[in-house]
N, C-alpha and C. Protein backbone atom coordinates (compact mmCIF):
# COMPACT_ATOMS: atom_id res chain seq x y z
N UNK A 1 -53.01 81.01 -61.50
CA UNK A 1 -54.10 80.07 -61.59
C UNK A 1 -53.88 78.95 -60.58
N UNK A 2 -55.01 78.77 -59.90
CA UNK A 2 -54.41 77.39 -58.83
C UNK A 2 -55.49 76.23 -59.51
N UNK A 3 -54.66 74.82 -59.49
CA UNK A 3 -55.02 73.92 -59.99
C UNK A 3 -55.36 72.87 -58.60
N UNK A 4 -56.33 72.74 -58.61
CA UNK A 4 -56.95 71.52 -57.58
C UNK A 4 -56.79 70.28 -58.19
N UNK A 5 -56.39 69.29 -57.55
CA UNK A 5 -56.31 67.98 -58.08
C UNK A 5 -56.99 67.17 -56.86
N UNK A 6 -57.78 66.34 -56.90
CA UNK A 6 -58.69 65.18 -56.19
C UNK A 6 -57.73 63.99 -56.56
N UNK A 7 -57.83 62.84 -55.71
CA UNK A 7 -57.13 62.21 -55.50
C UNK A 7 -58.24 60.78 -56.49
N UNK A 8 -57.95 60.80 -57.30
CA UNK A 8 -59.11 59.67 -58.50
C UNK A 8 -58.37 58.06 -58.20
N UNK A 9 -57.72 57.78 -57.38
CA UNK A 9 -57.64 56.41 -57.16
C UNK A 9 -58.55 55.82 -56.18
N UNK A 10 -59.04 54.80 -56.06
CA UNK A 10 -60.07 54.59 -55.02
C UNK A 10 -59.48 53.35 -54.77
N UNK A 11 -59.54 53.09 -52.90
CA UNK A 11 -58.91 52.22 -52.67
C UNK A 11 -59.58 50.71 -51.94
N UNK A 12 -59.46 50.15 -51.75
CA UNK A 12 -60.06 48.70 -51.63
C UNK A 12 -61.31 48.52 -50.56
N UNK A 13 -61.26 49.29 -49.71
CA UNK A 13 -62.32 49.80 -48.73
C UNK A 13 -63.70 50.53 -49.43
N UNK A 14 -63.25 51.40 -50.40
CA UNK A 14 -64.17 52.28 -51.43
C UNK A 14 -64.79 51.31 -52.42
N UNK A 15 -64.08 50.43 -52.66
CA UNK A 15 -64.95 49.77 -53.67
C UNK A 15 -65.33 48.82 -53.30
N UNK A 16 -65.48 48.10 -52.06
CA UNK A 16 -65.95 46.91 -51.21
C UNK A 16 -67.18 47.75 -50.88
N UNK A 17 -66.99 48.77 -50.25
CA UNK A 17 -68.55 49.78 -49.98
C UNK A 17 -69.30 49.85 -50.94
N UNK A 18 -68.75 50.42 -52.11
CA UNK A 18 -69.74 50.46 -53.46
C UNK A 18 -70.43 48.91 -53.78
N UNK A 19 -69.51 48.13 -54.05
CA UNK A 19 -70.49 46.89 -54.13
C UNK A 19 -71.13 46.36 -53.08
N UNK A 20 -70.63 46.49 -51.84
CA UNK A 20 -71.81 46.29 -50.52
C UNK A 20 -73.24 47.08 -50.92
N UNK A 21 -73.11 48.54 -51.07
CA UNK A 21 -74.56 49.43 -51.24
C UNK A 21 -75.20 48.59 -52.65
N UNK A 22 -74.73 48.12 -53.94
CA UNK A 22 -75.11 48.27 -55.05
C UNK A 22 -75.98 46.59 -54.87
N UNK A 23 -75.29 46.04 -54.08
CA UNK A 23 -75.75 44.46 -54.08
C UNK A 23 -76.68 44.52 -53.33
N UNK A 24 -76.95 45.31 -52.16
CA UNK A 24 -78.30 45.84 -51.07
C UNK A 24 -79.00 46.02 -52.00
N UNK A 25 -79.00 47.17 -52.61
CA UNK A 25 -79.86 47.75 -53.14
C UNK A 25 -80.35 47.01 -54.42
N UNK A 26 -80.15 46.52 -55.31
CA UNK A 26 -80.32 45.35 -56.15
C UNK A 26 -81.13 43.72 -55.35
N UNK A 27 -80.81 43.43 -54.22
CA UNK A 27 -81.15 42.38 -53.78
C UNK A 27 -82.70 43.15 -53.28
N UNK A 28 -82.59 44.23 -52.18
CA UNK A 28 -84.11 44.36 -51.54
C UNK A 28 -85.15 44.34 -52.83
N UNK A 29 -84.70 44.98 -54.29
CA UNK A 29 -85.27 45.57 -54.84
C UNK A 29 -85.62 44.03 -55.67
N UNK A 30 -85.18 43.05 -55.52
CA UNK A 30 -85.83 41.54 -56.33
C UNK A 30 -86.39 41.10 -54.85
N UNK A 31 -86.53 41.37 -54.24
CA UNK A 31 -87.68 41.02 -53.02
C UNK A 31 -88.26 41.94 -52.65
N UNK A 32 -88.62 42.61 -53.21
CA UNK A 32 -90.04 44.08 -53.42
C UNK A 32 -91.07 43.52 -54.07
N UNK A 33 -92.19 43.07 -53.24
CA UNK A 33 -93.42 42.87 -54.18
C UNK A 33 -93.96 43.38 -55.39
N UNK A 34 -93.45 44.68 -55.11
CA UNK A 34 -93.64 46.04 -55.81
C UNK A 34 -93.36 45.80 -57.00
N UNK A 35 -92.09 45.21 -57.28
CA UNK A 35 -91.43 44.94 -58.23
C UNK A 35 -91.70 43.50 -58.84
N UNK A 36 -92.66 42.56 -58.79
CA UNK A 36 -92.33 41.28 -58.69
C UNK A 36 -92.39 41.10 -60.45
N UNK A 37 -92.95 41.94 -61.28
CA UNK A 37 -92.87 41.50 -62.53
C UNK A 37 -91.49 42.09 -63.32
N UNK A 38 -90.87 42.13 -62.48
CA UNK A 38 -89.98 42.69 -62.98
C UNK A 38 -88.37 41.95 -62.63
N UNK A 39 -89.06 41.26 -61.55
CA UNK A 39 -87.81 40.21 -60.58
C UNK A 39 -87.05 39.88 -61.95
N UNK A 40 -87.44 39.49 -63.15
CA UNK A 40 -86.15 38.46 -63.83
C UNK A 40 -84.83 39.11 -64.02
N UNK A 41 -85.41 40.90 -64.54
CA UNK A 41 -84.03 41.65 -65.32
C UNK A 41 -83.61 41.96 -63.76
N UNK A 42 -84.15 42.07 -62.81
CA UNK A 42 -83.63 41.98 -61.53
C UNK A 42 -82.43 41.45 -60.87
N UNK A 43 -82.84 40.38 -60.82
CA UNK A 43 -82.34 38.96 -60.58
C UNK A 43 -81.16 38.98 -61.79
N UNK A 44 -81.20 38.85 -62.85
CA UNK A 44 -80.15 39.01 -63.60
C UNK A 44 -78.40 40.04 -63.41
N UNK A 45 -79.54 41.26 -62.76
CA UNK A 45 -78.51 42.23 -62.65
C UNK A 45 -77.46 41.69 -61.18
N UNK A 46 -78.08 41.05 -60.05
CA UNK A 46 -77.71 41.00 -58.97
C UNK A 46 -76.75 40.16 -59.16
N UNK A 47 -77.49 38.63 -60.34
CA UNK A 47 -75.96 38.26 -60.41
C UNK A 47 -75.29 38.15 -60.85
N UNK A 48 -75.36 38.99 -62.15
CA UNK A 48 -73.85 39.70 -62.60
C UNK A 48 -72.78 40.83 -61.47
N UNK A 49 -73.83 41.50 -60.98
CA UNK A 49 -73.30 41.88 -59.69
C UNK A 49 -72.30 41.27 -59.13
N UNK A 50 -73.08 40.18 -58.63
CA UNK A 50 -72.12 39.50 -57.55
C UNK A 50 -70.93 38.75 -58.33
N UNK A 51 -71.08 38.41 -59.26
CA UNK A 51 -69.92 37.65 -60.09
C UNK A 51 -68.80 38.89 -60.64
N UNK A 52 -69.07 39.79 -60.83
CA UNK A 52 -67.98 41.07 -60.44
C UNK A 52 -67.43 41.49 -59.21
N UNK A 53 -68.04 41.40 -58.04
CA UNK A 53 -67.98 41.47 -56.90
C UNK A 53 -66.69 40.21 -56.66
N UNK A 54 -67.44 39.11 -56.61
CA UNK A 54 -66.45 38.38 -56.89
C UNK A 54 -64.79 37.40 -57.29
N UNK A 55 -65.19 38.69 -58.64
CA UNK A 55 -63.87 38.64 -59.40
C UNK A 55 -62.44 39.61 -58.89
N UNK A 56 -63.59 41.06 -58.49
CA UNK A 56 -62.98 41.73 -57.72
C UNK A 56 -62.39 41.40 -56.66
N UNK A 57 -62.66 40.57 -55.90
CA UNK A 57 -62.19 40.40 -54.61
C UNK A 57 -60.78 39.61 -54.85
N UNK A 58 -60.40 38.66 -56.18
CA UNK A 58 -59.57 37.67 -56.84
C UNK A 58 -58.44 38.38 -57.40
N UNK A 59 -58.81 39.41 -58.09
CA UNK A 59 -58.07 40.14 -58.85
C UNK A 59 -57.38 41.39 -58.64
N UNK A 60 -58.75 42.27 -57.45
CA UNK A 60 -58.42 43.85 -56.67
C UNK A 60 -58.72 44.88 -58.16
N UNK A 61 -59.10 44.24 -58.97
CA UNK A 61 -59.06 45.57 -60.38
C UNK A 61 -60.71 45.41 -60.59
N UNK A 62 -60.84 46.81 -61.26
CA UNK A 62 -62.34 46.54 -61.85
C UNK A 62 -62.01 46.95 -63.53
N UNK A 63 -60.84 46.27 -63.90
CA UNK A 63 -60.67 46.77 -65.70
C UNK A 63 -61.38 45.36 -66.30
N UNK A 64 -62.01 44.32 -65.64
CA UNK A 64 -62.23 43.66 -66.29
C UNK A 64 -63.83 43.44 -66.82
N UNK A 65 -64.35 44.66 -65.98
CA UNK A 65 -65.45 45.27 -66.77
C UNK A 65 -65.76 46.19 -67.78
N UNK A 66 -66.54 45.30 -68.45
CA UNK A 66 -66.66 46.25 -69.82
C UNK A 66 -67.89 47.45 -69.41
N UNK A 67 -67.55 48.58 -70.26
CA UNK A 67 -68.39 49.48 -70.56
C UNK A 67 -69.59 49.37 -70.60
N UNK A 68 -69.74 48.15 -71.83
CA UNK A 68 -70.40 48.00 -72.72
C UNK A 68 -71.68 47.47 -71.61
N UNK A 69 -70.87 46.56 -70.70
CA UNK A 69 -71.99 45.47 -69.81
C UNK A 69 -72.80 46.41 -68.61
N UNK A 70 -71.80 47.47 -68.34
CA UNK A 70 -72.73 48.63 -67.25
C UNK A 70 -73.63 49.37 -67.93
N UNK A 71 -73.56 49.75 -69.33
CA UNK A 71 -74.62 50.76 -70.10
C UNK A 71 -75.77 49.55 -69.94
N UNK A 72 -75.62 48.24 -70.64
CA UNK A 72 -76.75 47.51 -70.41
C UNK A 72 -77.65 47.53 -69.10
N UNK A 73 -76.80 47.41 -68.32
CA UNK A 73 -77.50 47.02 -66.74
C UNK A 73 -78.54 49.01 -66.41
N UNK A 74 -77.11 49.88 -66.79
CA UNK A 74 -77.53 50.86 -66.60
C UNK A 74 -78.81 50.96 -67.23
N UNK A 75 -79.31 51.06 -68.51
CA UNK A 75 -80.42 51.42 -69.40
C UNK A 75 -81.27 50.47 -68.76
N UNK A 76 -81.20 49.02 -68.11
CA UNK A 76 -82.64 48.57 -67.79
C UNK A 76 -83.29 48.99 -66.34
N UNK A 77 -82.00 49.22 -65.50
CA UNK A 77 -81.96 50.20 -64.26
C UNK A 77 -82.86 51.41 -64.48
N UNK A 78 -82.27 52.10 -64.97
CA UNK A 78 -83.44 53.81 -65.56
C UNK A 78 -84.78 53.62 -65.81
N UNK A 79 -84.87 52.50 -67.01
CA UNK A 79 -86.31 52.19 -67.32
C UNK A 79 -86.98 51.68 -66.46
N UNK A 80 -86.63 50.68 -65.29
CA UNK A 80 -87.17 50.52 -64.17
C UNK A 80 -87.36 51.75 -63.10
N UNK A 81 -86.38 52.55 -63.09
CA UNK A 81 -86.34 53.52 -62.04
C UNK A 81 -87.69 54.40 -62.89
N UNK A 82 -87.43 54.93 -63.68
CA UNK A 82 -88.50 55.70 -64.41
C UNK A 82 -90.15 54.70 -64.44
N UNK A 83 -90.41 53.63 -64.11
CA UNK A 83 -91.33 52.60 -64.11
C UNK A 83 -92.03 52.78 -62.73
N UNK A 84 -91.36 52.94 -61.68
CA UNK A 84 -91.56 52.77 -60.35
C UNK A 84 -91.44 54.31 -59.90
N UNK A 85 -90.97 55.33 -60.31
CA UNK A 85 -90.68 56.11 -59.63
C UNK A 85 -92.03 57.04 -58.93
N UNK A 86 -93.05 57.31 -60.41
CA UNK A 86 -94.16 57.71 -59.32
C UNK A 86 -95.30 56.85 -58.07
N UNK A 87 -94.41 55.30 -57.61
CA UNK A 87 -95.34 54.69 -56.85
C UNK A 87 -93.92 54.75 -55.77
N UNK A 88 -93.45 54.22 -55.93
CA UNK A 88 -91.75 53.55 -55.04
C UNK A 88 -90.79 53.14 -55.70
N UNK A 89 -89.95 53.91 -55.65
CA UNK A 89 -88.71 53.53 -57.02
C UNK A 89 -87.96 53.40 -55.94
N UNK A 90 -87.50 53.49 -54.68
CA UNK A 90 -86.45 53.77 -54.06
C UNK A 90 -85.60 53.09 -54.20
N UNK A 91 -85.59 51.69 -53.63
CA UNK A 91 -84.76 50.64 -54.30
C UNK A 91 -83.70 50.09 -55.51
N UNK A 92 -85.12 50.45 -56.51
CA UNK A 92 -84.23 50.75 -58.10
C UNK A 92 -83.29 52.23 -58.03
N UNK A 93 -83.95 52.96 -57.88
CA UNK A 93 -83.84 54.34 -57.84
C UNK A 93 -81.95 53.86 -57.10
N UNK A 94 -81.52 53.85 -55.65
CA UNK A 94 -80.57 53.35 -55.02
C UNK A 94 -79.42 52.41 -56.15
N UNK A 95 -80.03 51.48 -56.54
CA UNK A 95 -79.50 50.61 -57.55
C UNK A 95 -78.72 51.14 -58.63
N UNK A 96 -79.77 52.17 -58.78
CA UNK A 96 -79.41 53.19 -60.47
C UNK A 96 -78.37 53.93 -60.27
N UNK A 97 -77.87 54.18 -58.97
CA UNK A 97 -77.25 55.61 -58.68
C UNK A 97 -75.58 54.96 -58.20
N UNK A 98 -75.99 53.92 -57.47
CA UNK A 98 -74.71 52.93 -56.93
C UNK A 98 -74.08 52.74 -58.30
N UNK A 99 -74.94 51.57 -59.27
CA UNK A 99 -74.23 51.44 -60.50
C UNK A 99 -73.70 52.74 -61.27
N UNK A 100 -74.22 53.70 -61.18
CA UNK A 100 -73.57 55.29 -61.94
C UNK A 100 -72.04 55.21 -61.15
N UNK A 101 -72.31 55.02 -59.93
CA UNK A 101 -70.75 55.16 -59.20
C UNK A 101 -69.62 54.31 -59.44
N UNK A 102 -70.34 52.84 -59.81
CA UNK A 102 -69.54 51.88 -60.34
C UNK A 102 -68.81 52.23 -61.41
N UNK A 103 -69.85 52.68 -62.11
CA UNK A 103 -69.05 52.88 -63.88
C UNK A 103 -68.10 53.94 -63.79
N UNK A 104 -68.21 54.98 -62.77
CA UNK A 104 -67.68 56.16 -62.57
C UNK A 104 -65.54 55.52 -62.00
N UNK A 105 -66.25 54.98 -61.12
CA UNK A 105 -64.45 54.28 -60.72
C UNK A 105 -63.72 53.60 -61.75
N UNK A 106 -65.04 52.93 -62.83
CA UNK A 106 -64.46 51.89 -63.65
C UNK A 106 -63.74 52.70 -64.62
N UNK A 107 -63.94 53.86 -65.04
CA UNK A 107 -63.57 54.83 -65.98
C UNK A 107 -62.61 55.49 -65.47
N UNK A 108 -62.37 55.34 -64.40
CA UNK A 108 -61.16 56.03 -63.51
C UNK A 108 -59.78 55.34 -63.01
N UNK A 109 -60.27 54.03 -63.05
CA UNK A 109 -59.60 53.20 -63.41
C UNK A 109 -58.42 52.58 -64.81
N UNK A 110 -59.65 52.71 -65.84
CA UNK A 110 -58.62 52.50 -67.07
C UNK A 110 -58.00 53.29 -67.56
């Protein structure tokens, strides 16, 4: 039997990228007209965003995110992506998929 192993640490370059794409994509998407009734849970997410972003940069860990706070962001992400998707979701849509990757390291992490 051969066993493949992937290398599940991600290193400081990888997760400076992830929050570079996730903060793009979160920021164009609260300056999308498209979106304007929607700017608050927007705007909310970006800056919790960035205040993880942040912390990260202080600390180098992402254990100091909870689960609990990405399912939130995640579930209003979807319902927006699913909101927009048959006019222009791209943005959210981008947003939704970055944060999936977030939670994905964060779980790989602890």
């Amino acid at each position: 039997m051969i066993k493949i192993e992937y290398n599940t640490e991600y290193n400081d370059k990888q997760i400076k990228y992830l929050f570079q794409r996730l903060i793009t994509a979160v920021c164009l998407a609260n300056h999308y007209d498209l979106y304007e009734e929607d700017h608050s849970p927007i705007e909310e997410i970006l800056s919790v965003i960035c205040s993880w972003f942040n912390k990260y940069l202080k600390e180098k860990s992402l254990k100091f995110i909870e689960e609990s706070q990405i399912d939130k962001y995640e579930d209003v992400l979807y319902e927006l992506d699913g909101k927009y998707l048959s006019v222009d979701g791209l943005f959210i849509e981008d947003a939704y998929e970055w944060l999936l990757q977030l939670k994905n390291m964060i779980k790989k992490e602890k």
